[in-house]
Protein backbone atom coordinates (compact mmCIF):
# COMPACT_ATOMS: atom_id res chain seq x y z
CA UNK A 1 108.25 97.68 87.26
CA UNK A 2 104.95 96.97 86.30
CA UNK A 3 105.21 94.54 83.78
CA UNK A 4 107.92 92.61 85.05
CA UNK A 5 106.47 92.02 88.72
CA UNK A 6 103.06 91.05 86.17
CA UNK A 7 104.82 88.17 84.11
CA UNK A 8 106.71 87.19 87.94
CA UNK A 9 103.71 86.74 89.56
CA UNK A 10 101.82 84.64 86.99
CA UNK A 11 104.91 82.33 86.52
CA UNK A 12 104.87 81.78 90.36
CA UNK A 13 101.08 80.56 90.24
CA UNK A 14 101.32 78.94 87.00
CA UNK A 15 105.13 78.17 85.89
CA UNK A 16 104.77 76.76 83.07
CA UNK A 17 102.56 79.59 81.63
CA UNK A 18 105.53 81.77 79.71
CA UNK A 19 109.35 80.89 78.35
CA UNK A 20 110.03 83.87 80.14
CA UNK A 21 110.16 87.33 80.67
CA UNK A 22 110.21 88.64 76.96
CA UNK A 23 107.91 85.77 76.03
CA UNK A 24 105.68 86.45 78.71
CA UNK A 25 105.18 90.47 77.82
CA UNK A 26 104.93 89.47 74.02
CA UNK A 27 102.17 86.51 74.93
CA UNK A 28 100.38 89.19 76.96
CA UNK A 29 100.56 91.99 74.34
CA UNK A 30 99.48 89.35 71.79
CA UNK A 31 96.42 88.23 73.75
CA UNK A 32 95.38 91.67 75.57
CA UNK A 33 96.73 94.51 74.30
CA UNK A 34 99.83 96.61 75.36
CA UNK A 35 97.52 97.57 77.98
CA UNK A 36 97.96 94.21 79.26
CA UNK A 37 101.20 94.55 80.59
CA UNK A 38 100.15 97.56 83.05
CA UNK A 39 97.50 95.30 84.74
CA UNK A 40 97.92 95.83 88.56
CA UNK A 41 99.28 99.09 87.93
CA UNK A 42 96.94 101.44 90.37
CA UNK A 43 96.77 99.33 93.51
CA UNK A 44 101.02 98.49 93.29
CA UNK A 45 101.27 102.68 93.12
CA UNK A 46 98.78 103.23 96.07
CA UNK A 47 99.73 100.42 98.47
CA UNK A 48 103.59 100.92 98.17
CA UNK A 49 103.10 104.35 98.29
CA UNK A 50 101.61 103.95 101.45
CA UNK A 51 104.39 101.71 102.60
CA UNK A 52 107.08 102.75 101.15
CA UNK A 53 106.30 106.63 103.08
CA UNK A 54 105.70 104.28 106.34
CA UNK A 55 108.77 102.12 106.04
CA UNK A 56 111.53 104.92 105.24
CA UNK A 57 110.24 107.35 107.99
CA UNK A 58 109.34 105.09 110.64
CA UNK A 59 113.08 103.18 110.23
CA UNK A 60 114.52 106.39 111.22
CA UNK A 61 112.49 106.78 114.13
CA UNK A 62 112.67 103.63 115.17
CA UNK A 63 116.32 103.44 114.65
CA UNK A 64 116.90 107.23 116.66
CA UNK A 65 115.19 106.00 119.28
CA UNK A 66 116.22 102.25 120.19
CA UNK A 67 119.77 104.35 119.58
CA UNK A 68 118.61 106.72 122.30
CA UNK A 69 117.46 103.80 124.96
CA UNK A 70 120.96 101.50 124.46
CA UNK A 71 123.21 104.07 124.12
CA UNK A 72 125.83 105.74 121.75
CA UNK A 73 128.28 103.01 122.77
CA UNK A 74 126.13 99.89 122.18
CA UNK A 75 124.28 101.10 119.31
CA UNK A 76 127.80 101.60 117.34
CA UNK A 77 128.82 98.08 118.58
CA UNK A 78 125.70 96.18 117.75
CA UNK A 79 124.48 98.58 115.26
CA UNK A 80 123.83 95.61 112.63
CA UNK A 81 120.98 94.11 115.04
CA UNK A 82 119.69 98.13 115.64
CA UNK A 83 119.23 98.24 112.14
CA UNK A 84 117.60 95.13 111.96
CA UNK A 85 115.44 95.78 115.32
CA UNK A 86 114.67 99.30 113.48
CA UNK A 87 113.19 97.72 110.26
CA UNK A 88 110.99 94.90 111.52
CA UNK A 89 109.46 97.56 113.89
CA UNK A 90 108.75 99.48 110.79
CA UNK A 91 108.27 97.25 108.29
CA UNK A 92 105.42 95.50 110.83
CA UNK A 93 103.61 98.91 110.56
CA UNK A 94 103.75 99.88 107.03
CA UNK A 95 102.10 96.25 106.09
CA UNK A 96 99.03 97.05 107.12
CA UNK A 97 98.78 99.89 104.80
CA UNK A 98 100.49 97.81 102.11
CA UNK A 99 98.15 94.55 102.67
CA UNK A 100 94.70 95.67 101.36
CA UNK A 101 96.98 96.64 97.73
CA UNK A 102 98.58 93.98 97.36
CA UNK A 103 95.76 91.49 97.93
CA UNK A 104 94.17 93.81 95.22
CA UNK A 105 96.99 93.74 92.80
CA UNK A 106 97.49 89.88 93.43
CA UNK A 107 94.59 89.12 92.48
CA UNK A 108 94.39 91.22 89.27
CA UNK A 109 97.94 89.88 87.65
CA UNK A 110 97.69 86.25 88.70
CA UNK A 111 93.66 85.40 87.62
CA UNK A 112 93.05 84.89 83.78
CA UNK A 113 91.01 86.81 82.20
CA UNK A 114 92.34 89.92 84.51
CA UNK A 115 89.96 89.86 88.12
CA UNK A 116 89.63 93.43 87.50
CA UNK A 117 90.83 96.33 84.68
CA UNK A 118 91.19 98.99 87.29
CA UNK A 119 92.22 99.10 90.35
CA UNK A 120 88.40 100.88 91.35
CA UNK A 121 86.71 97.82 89.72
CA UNK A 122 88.93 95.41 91.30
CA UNK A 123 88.58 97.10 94.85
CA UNK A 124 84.62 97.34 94.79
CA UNK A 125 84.44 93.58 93.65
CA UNK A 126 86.89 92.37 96.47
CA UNK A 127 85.08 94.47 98.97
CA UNK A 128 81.77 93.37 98.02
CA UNK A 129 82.59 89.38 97.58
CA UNK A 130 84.69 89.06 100.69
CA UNK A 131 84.61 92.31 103.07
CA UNK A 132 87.39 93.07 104.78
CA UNK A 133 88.25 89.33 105.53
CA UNK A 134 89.37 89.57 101.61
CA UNK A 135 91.74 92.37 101.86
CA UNK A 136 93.91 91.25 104.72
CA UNK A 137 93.42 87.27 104.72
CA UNK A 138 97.29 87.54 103.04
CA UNK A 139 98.70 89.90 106.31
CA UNK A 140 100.72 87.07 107.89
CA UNK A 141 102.70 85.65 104.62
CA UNK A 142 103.13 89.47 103.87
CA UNK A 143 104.88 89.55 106.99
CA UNK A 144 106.79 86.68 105.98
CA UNK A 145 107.70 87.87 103.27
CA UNK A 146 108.52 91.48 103.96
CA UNK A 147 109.54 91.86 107.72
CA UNK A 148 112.76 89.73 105.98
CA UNK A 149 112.68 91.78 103.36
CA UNK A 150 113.20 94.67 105.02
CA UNK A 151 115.66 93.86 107.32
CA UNK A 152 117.99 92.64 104.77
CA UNK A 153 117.04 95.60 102.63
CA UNK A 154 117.93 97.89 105.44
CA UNK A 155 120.86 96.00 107.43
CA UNK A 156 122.59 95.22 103.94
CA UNK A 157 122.73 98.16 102.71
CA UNK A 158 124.08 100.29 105.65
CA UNK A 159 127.05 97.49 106.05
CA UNK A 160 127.38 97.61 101.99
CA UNK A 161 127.63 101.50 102.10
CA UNK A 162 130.01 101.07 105.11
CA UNK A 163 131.97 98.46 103.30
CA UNK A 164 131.95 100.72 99.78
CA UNK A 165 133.97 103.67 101.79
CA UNK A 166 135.89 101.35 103.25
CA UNK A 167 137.33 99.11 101.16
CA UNK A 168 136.51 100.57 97.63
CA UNK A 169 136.98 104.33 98.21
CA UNK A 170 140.27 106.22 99.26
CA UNK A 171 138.45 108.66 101.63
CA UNK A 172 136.16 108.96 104.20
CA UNK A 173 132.36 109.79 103.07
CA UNK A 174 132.61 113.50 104.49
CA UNK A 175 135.11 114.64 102.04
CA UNK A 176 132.96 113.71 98.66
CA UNK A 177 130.51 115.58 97.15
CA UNK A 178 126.41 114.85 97.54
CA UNK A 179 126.41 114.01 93.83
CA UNK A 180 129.38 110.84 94.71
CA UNK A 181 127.35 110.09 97.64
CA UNK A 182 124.03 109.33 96.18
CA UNK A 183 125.83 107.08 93.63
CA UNK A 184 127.22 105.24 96.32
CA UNK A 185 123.30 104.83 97.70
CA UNK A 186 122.62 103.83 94.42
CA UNK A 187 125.08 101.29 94.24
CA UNK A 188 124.73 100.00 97.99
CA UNK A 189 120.71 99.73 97.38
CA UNK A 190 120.80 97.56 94.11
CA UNK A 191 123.40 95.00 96.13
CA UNK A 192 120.44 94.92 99.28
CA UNK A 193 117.88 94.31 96.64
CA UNK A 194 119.81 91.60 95.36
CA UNK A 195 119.79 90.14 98.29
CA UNK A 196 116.74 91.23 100.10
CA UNK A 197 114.75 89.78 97.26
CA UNK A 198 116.54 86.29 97.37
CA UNK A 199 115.73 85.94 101.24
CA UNK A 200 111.92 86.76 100.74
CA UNK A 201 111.34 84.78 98.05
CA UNK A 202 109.66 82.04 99.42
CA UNK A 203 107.02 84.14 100.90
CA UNK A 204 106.51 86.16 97.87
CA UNK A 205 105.19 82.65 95.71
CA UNK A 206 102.87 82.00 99.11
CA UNK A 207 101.36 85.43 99.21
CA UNK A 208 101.07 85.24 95.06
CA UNK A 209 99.12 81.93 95.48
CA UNK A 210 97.14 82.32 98.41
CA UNK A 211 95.86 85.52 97.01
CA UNK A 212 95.24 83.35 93.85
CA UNK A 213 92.88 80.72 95.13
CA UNK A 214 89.29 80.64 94.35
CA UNK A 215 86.77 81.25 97.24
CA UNK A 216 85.71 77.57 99.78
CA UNK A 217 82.62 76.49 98.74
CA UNK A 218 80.09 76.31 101.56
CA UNK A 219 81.52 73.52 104.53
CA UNK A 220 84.65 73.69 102.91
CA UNK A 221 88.22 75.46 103.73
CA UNK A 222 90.88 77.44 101.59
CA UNK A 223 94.35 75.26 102.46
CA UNK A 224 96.95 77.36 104.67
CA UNK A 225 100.27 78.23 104.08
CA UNK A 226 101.78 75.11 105.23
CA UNK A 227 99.60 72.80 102.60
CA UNK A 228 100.51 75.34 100.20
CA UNK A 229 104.02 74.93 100.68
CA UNK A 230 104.16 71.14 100.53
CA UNK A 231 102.41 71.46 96.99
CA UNK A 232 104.74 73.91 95.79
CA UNK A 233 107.61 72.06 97.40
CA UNK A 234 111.39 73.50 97.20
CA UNK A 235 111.59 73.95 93.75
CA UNK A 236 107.93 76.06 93.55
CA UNK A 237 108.71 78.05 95.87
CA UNK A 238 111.54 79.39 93.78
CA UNK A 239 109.66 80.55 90.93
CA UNK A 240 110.34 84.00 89.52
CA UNK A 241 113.74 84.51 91.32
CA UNK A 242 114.99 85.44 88.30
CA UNK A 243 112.29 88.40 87.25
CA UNK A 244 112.13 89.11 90.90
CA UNK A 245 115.90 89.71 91.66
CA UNK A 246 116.10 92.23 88.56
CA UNK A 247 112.81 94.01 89.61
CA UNK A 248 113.96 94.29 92.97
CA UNK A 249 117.49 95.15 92.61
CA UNK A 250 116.67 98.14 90.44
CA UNK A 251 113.53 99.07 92.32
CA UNK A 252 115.68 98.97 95.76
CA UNK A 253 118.49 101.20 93.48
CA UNK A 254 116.44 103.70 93.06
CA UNK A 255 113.93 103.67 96.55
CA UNK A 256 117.17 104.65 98.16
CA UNK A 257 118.39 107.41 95.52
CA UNK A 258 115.58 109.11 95.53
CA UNK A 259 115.47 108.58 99.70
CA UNK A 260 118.65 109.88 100.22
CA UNK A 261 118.23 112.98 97.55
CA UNK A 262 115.41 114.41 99.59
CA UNK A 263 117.40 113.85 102.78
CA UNK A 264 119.93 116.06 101.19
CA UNK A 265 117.26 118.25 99.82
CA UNK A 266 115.97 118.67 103.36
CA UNK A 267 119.74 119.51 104.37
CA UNK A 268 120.30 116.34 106.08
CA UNK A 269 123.37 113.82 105.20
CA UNK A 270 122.83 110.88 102.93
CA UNK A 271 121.77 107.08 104.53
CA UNK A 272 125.16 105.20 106.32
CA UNK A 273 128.67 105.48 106.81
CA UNK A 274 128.52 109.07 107.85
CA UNK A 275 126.27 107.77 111.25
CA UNK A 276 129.18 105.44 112.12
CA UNK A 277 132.17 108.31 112.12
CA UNK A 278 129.65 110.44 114.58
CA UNK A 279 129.09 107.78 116.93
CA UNK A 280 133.11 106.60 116.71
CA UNK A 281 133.84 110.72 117.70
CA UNK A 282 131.19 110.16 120.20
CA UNK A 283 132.72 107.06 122.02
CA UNK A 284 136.05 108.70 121.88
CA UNK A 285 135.08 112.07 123.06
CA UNK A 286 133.26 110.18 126.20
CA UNK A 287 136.63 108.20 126.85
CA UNK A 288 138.77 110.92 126.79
């Protein structure tokens, strides 16, 4: 996803800097190389790495336990705001892992000539220009950008799954194989990215451009996020949707494929639907 999320992010700083996608990767090739197009690469592997192990595994927990302090009952009839409740919680956590990366890998895709070649040369320079300050000065429009994120990503796709064996499918999830099931995760995680990505957006340009500016001089200030977003206005901070959505959708697609086949791995039943038909046999064991 590399090269697409490089040609997104340099649209959002500067939009009028490629055609689009294709011209953007042959403009880069042209200019720098095929190695070009893999600029970024090392921090975006680390950081949502990092996150990625964070957000999955602390979603369950979270969502296990606020399950455990409402109730069987109340966490089948408001489950949509336990899985939202459930991802905020986790996606809050896994952003400060994610932060110092993405500053990092912001900061090598959208500055021309690249502000680093590798991800070690790009982390010393940060570190040693700016100090900490540098790596997590982006923390609260990364929260604005992926606390939404996530809860879409998660709430959508448990309702999409649930919705897919419902409406779409003759049976209930129990009696298909593992194999039908994980397309099904496929399926329901490319519809969340979708939309996940068109909700966060916004935030996405933000953290791409405040990540971009140059350092204050001395007495001077960098502008915040709300002077940033009255330059962009509506229509900048819409840039990339379209590079975004298919980077996302796919990248969502497959997070939750490759979730869900280690769950089964592990011996442990694939992401939604299967949840709701224990906790209906629950509720109807407890009123009989």
């Amino acid at each position: 996803m590399t090269p697409l999320d490089l040609v997104k992010c340099r649209l959002q700083v500067k939009a009028d800097l490629y055609k689009g996608i294709f011209d953007g990767w042959r403009t880069i090739i042209k200019s720098e190389g095929l190695g070009g197009v893999w600029v970024g690469l090392s921090p975006t592997a680390i950081g949502y790495s990092f996150q990625g192990a964070g957000k999955y595994g602390l979603y369950e927990y979270f969502k296990y336990n606020y399950g455990q302090i409402v109730g069987d009952e109340a966490a089948h009839k408001y489950r949509t705001v336990l899985y939202l409740g459930a991802s905020a919680s986790a996606e809050f956590v896994a952003d400060i892992f994610l932060c110092p990366w993405e500053a990092l890998k912001v900061r090598m895709q959208t500055s021309y000539p690249p502000y680093a070649r590798t991800g070690a040369e790009g982390f010393i320079k940060l570190k040693t220009a700016e100090g900490l300050k540098g790596f997590y000065k982006g923390i609260v429009p990364l929260w604005g950008r992926q606390i939404p994120y996530t809860m879409m990503k998660f709430a959508s796709f448990e309702t999409t799954v649930e919705m897919i064996y419902k409406t779409f499918l003759t049976k209930p999830k129990r009696e298909y194989n593992k194999l039908q099931q994980l397309g099904v995760s496929f399926a329901g995680g490319y519809i969340a990215g979708i939309l996940c990505a068109t909700v966060s957006h916004p935030a996405d340009v933000l953290v791409s451009k405040l990540n971009n500016l140059p350092q204050a001089g001395p007495g001077k200030s960098q502008p915040g996020i709300v002077e940033l977003a009255k330059d962009l206005g509506w229509k900048g901070v819409w840039r990339g949707l379209g590079p975004r959505i298919i980077m996302i959708g796919t990248l969502t697609g497959l997070q939750w494929l490759i979730y869900d086949t280690f769950k089964v791995y592990v011996g442990l039943p694939t992401t939604g639907a299967a949840t709701e038909e224990n906790n209906e046999a629950k509720i109807r064991k407890k009123q009989t």
